[in-house]
N, C-alpha and C. Protein backbone atom coordinates (compact mmCIF):
# COMPACT_ATOMS: atom_id res chain seq x y z
N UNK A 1 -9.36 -15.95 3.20
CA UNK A 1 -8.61 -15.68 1.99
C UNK A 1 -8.12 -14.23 2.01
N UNK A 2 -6.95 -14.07 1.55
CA UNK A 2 -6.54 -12.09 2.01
C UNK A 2 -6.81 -11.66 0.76
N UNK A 3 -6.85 -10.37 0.77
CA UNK A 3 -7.40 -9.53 -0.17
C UNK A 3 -6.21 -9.05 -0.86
N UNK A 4 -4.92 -9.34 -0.63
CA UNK A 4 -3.93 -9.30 -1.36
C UNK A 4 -3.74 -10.16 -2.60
N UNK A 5 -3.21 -10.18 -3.61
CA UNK A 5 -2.79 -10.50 -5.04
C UNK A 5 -1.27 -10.90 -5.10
N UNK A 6 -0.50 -11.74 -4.41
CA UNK A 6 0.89 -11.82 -4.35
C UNK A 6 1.90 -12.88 -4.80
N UNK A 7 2.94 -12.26 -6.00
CA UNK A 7 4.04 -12.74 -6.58
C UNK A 7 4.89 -12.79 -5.86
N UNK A 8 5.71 -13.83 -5.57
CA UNK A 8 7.21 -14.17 -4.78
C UNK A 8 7.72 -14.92 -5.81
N UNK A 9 9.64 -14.29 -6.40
CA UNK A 9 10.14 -14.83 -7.50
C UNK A 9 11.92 -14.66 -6.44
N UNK A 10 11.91 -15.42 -6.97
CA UNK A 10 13.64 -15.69 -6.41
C UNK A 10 14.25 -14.58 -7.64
N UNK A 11 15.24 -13.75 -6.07
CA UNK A 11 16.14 -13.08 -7.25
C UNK A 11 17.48 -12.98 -7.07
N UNK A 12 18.55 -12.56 -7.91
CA UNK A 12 19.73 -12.22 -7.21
C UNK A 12 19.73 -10.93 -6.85
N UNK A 13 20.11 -10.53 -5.61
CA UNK A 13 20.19 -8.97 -4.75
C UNK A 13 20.12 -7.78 -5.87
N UNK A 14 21.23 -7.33 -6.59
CA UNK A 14 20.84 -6.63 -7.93
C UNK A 14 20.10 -7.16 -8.33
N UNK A 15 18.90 -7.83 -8.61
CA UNK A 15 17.70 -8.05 -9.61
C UNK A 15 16.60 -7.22 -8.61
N UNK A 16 17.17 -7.19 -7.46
CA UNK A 16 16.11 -6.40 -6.98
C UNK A 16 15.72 -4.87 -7.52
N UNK A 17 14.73 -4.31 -6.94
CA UNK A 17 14.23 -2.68 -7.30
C UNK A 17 15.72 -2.13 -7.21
N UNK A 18 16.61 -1.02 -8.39
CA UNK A 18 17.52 -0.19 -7.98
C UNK A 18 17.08 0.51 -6.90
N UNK A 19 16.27 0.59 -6.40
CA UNK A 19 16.12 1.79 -5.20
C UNK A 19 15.99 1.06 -4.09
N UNK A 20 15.60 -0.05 -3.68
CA UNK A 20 16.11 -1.32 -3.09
C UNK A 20 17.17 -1.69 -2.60
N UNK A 21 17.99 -1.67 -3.39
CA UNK A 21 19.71 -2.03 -3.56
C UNK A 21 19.80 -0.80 -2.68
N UNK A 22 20.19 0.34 -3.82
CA UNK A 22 20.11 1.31 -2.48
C UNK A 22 20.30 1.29 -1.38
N UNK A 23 19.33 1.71 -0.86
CA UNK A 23 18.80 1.87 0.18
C UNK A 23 19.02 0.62 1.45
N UNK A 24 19.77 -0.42 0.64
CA UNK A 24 19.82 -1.72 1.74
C UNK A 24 21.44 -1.40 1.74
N UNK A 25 22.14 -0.86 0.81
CA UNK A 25 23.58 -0.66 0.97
C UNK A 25 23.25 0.71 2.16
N UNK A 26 22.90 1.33 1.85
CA UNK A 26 22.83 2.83 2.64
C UNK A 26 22.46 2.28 4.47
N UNK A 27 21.87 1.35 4.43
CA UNK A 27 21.56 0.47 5.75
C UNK A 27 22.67 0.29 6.00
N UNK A 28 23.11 -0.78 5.44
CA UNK A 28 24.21 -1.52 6.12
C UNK A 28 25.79 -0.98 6.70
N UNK A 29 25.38 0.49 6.09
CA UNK A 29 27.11 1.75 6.06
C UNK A 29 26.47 1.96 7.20
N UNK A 30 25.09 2.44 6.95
CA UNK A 30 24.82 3.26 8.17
C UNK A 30 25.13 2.19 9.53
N UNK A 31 24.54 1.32 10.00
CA UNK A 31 24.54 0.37 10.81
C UNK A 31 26.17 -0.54 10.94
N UNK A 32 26.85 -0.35 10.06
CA UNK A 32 28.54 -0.65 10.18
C UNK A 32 28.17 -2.19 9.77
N UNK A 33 27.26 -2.57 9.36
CA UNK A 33 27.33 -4.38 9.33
C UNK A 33 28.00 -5.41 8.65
N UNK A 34 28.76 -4.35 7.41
CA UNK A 34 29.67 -5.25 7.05
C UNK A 34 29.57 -5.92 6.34
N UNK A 35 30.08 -6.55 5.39
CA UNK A 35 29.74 -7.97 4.19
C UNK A 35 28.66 -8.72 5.24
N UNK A 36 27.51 -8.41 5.04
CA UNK A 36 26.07 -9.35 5.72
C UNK A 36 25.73 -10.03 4.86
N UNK A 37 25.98 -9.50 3.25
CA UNK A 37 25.41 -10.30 2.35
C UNK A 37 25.90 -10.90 1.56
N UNK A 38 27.36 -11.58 1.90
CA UNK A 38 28.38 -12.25 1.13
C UNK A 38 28.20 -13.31 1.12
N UNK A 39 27.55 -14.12 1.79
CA UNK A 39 27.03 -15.88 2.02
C UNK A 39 25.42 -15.87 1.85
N UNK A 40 24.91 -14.51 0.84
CA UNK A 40 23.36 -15.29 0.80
C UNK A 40 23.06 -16.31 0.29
N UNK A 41 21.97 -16.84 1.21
CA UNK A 41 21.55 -18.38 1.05
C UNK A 41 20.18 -17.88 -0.18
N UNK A 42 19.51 -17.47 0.21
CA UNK A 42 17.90 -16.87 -1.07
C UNK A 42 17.74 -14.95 -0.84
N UNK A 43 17.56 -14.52 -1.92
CA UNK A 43 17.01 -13.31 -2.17
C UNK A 43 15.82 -13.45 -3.12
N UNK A 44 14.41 -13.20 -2.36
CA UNK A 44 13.51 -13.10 -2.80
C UNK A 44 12.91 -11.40 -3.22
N UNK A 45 11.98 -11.41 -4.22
CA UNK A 45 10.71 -10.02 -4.03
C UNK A 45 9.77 -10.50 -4.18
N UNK A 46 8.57 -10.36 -3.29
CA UNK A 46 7.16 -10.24 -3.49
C UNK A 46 6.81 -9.02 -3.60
N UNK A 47 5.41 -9.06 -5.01
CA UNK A 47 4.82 -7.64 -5.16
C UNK A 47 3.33 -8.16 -4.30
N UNK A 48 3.19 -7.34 -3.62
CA UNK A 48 1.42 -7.48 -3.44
C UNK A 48 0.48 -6.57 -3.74
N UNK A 49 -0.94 -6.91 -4.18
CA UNK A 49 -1.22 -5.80 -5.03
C UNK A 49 -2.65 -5.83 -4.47
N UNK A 50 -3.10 -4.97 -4.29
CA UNK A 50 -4.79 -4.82 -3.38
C UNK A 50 -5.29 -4.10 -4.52
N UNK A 51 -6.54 -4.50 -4.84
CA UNK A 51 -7.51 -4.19 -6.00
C UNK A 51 -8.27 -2.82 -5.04
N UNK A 52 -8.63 -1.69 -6.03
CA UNK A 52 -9.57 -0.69 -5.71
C UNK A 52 -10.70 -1.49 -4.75
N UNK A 53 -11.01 -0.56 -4.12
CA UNK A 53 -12.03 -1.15 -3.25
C UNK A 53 -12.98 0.13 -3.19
N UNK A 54 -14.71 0.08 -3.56
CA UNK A 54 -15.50 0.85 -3.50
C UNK A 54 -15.36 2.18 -4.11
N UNK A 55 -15.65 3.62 -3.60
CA UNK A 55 -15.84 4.31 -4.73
C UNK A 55 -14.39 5.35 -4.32
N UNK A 56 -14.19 5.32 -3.24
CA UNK A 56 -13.17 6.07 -2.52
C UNK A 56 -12.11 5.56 -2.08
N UNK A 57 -12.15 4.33 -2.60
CA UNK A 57 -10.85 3.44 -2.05
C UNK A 57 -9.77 3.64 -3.38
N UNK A 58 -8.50 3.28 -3.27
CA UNK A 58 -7.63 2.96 -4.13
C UNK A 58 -6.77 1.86 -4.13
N UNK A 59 -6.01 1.49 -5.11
CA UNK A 59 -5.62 0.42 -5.22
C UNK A 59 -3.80 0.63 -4.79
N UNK A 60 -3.48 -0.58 -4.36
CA UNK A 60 -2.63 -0.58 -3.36
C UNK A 60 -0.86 -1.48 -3.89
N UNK A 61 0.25 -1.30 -3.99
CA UNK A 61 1.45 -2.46 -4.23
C UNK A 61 2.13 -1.83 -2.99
N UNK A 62 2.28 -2.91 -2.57
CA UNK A 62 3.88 -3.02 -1.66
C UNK A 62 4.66 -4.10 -2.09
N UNK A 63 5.95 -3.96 -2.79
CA UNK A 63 6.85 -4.23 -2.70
C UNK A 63 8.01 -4.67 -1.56
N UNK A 64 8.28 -6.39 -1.31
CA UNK A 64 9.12 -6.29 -0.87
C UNK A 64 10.11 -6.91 -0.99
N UNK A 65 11.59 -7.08 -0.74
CA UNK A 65 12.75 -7.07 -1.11
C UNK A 65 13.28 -8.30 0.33
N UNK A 66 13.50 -9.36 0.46
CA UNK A 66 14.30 -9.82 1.69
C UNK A 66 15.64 -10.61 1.07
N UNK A 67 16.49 -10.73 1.68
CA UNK A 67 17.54 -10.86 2.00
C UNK A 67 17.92 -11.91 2.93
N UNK A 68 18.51 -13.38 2.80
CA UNK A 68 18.43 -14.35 3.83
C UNK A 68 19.86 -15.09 3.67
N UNK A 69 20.61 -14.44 4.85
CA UNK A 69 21.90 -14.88 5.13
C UNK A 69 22.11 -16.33 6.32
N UNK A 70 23.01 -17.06 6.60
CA UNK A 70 22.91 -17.88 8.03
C UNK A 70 22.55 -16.97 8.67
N UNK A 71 23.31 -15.62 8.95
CA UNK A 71 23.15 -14.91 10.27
C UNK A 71 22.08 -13.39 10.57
N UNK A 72 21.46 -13.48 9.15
CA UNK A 72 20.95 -12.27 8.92
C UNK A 72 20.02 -12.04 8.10
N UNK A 73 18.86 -11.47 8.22
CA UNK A 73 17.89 -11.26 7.23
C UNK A 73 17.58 -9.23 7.39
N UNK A 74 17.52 -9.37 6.25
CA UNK A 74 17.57 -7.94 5.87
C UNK A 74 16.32 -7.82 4.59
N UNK A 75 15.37 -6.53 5.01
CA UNK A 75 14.05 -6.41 4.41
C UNK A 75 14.03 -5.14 3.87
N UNK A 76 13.38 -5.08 2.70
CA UNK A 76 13.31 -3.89 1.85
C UNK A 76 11.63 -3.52 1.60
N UNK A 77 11.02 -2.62 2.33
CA UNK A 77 9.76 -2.35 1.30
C UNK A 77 9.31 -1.00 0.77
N UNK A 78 8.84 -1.34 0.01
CA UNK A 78 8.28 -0.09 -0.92
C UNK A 78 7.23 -0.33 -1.32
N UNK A 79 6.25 0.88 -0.68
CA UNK A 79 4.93 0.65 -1.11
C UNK A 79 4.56 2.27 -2.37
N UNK A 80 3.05 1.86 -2.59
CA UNK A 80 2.54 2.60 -3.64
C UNK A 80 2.88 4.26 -3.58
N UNK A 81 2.52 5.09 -2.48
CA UNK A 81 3.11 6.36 -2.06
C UNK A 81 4.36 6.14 -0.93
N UNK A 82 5.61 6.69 -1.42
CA UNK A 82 6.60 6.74 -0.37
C UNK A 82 7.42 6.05 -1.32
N UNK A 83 8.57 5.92 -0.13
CA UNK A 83 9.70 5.99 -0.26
C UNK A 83 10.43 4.11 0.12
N UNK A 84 11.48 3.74 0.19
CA UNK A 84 12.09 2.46 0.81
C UNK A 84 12.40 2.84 1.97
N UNK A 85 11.49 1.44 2.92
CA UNK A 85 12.19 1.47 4.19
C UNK A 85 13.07 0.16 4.78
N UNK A 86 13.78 -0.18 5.46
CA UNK A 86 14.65 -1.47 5.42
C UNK A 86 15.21 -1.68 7.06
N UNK A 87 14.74 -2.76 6.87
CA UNK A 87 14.81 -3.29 8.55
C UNK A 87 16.34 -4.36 8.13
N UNK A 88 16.65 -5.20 9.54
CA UNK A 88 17.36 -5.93 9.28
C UNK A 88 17.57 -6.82 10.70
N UNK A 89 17.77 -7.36 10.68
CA UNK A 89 18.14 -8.16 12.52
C UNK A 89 18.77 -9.52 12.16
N UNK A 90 19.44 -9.79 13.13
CA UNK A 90 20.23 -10.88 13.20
C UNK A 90 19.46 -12.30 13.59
N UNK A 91 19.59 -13.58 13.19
CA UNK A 91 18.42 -14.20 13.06
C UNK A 91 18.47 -14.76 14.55
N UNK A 92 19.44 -14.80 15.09
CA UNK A 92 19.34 -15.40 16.80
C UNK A 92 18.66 -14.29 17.88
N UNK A 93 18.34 -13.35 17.13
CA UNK A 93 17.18 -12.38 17.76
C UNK A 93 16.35 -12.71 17.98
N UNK A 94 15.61 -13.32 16.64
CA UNK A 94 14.08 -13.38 16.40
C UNK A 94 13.85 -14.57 16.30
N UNK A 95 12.40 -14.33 16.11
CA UNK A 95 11.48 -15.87 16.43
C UNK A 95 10.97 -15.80 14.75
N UNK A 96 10.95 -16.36 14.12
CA UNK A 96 10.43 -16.58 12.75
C UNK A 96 9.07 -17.57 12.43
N UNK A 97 7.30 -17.17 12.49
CA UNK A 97 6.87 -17.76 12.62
C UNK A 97 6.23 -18.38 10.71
N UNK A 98 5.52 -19.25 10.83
CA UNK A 98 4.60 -19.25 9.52
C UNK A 98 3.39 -18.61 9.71
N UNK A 99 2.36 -17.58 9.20
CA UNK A 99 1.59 -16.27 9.56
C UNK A 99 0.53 -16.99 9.72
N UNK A 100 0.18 -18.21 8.81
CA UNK A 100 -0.69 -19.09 9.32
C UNK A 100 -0.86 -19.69 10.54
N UNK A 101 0.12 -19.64 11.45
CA UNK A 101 0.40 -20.26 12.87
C UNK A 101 0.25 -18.95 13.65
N UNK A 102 0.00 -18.24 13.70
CA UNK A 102 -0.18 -16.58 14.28
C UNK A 102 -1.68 -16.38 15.23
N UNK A 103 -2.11 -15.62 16.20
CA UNK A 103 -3.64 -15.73 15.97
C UNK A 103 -3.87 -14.53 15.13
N UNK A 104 -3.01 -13.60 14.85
CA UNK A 104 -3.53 -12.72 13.80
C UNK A 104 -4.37 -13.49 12.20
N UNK A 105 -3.98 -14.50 11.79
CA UNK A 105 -4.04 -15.08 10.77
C UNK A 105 -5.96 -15.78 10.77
N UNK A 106 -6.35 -15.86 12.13
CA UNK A 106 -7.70 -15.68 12.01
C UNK A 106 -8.51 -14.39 11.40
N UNK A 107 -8.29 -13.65 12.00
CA UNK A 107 -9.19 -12.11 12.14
C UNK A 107 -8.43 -11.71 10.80
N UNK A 108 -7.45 -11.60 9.80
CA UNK A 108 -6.81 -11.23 9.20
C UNK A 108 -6.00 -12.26 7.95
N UNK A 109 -6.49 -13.20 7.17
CA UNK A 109 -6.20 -14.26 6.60
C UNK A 109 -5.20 -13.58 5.72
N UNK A 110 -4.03 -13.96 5.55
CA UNK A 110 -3.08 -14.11 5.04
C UNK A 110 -1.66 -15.26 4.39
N UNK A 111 -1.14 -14.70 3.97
CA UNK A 111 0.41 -16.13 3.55
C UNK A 111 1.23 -15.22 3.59
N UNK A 112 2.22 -15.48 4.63
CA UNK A 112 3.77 -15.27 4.81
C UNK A 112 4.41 -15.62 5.90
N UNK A 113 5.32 -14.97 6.41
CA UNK A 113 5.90 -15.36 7.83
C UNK A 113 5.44 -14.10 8.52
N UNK A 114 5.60 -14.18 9.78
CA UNK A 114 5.43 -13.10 10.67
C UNK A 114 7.30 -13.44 11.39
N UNK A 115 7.84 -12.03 11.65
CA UNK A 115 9.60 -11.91 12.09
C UNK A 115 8.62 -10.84 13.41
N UNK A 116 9.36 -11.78 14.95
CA UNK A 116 9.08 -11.48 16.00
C UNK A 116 10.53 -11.03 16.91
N UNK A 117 10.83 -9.70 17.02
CA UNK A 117 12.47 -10.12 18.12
C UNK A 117 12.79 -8.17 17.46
N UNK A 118 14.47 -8.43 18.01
CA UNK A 118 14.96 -7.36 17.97
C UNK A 118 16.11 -6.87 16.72
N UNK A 119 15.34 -5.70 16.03
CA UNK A 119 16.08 -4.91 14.65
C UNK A 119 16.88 -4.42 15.04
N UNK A 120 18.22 -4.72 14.30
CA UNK A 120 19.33 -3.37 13.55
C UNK A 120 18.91 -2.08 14.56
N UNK A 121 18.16 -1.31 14.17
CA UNK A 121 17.99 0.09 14.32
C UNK A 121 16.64 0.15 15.29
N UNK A 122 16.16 -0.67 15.97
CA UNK A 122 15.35 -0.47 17.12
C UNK A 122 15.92 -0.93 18.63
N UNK A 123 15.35 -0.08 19.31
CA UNK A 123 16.05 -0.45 20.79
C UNK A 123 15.17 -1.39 21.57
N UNK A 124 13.87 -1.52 20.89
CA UNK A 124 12.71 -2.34 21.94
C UNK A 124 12.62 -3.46 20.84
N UNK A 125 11.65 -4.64 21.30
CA UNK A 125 11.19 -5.47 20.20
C UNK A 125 10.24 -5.36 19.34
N UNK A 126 10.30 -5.76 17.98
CA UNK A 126 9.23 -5.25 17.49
C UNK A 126 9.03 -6.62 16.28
N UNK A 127 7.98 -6.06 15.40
CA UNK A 127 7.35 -7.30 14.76
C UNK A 127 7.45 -6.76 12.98
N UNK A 128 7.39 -7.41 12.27
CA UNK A 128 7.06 -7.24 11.16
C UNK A 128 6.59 -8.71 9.95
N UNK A 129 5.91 -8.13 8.91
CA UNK A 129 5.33 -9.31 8.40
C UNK A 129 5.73 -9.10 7.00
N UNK A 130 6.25 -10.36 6.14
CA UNK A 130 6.59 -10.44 4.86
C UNK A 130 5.39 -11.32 4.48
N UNK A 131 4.86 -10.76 3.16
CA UNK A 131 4.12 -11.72 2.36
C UNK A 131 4.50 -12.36 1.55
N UNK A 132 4.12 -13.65 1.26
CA UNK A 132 4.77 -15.13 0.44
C UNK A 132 4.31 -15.16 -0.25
N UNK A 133 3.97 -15.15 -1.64
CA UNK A 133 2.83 -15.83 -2.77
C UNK A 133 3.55 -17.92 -1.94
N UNK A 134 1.83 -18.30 -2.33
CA UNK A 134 1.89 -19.67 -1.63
C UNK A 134 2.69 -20.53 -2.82
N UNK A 135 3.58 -20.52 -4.06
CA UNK A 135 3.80 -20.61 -5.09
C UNK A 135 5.21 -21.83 -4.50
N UNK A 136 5.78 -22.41 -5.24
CA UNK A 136 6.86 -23.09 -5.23
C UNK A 136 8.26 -21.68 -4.09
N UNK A 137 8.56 -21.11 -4.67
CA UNK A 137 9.26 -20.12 -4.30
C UNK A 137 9.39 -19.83 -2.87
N UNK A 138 7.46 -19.20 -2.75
CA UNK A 138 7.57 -19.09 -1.45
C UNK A 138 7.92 -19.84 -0.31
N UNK A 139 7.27 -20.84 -0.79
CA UNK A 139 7.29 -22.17 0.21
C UNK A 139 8.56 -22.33 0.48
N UNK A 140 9.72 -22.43 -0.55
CA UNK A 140 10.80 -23.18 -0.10
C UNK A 140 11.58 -21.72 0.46
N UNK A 141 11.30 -20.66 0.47
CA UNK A 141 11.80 -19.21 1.26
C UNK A 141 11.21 -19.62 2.77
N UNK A 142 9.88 -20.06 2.65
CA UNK A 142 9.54 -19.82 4.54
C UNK A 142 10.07 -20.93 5.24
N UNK A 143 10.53 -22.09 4.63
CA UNK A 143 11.10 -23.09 5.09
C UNK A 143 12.01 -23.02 5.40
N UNK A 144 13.41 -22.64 4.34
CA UNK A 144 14.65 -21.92 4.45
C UNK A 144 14.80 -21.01 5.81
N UNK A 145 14.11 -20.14 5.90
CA UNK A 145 13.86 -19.01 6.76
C UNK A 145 14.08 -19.57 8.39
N UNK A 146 13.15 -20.39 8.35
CA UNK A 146 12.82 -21.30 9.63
C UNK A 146 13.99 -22.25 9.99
N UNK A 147 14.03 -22.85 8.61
CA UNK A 147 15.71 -23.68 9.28
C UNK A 147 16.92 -22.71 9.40
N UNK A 148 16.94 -21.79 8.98
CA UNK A 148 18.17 -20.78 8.97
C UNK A 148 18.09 -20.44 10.60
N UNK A 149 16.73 -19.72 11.06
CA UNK A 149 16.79 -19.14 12.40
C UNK A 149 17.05 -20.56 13.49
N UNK A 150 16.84 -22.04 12.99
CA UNK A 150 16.97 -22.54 14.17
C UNK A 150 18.78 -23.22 14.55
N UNK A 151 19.10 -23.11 13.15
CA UNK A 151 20.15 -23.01 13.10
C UNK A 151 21.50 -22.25 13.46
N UNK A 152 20.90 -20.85 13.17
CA UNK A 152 21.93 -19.67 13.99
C UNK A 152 21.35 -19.35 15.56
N UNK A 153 20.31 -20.58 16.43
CA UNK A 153 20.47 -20.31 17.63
C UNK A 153 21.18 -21.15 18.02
N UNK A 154 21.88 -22.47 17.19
CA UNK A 154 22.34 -23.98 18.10
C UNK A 154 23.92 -23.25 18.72
């Protein structure tokens, strides 16, 4: 069971965090990508929220923001200290798994997808993980997700 607390609500792109928006426009100038988000299929946010833990621990939100085009998924997070950071990759990059199908998902129990392949703004491959609340929402986001990527490889 993860020690996370997590809401996933369908939104429209502006319903996301203003600093979100942001910062995903400021991506996409920077990176030249162009109307990426003129055919979104779902824009989700999950908050996840980690309870204090012991006497020295503190309590924890990351915020995140995705973005799910045919050809493109684009990620927003913001956690408790800091700032927005925002990935993005094209979906015939990556491998899109369910986190439950992972072996991380033993040693580390969680709900979301795990995004395996190559970002926007990285030159090597790299990995990143969105969390799902297991809720109506999510479900039909990690599904979506999965048929989207097998779709923009045919």
């Amino acid at each position: 069971m993860s020690e996370w607390k997590r809401s996933t609500k369908e939104v429209p792109f502006e319903g996301l965090l203003p600093e979100m928006v942001a910062e995903i426009n400021k991506h996409i100038e920077l990176y030249n990508l162009g109307l990426i988000l003129s055919d979104t299929l779902m824009c989700i946010q999950t908050d996840s929220e980690k309870p204090k833990k012991g006497l020295f621990g503190s309590a924890e939100l990351i915020q995140q923001g995705v973005i799910l085009t045919p050809r493109w998924i684009v990620l927003a997070v913001k956690k408790t200290k800091g700032g927005v950071g925002v990935l993005s990759a094209q979906l015939r990059d990556v491998v899109i798994l369910d986190y439950a199908q992972t072996p991380y998902a033993k040693m580390l129990p969680d709900t979301g997808i795990q995004v395996d392949g190559k970002f926007t703004d990285m030159s090597e491959n790299a990995s990143a993980f969105i969390g799902l609340d297991e809720c109506a929402v999510g479900k039909e986001f990690k599904a979506l997700v999965i048929q989207a990527v097998q779709d923009a490889k045919k």
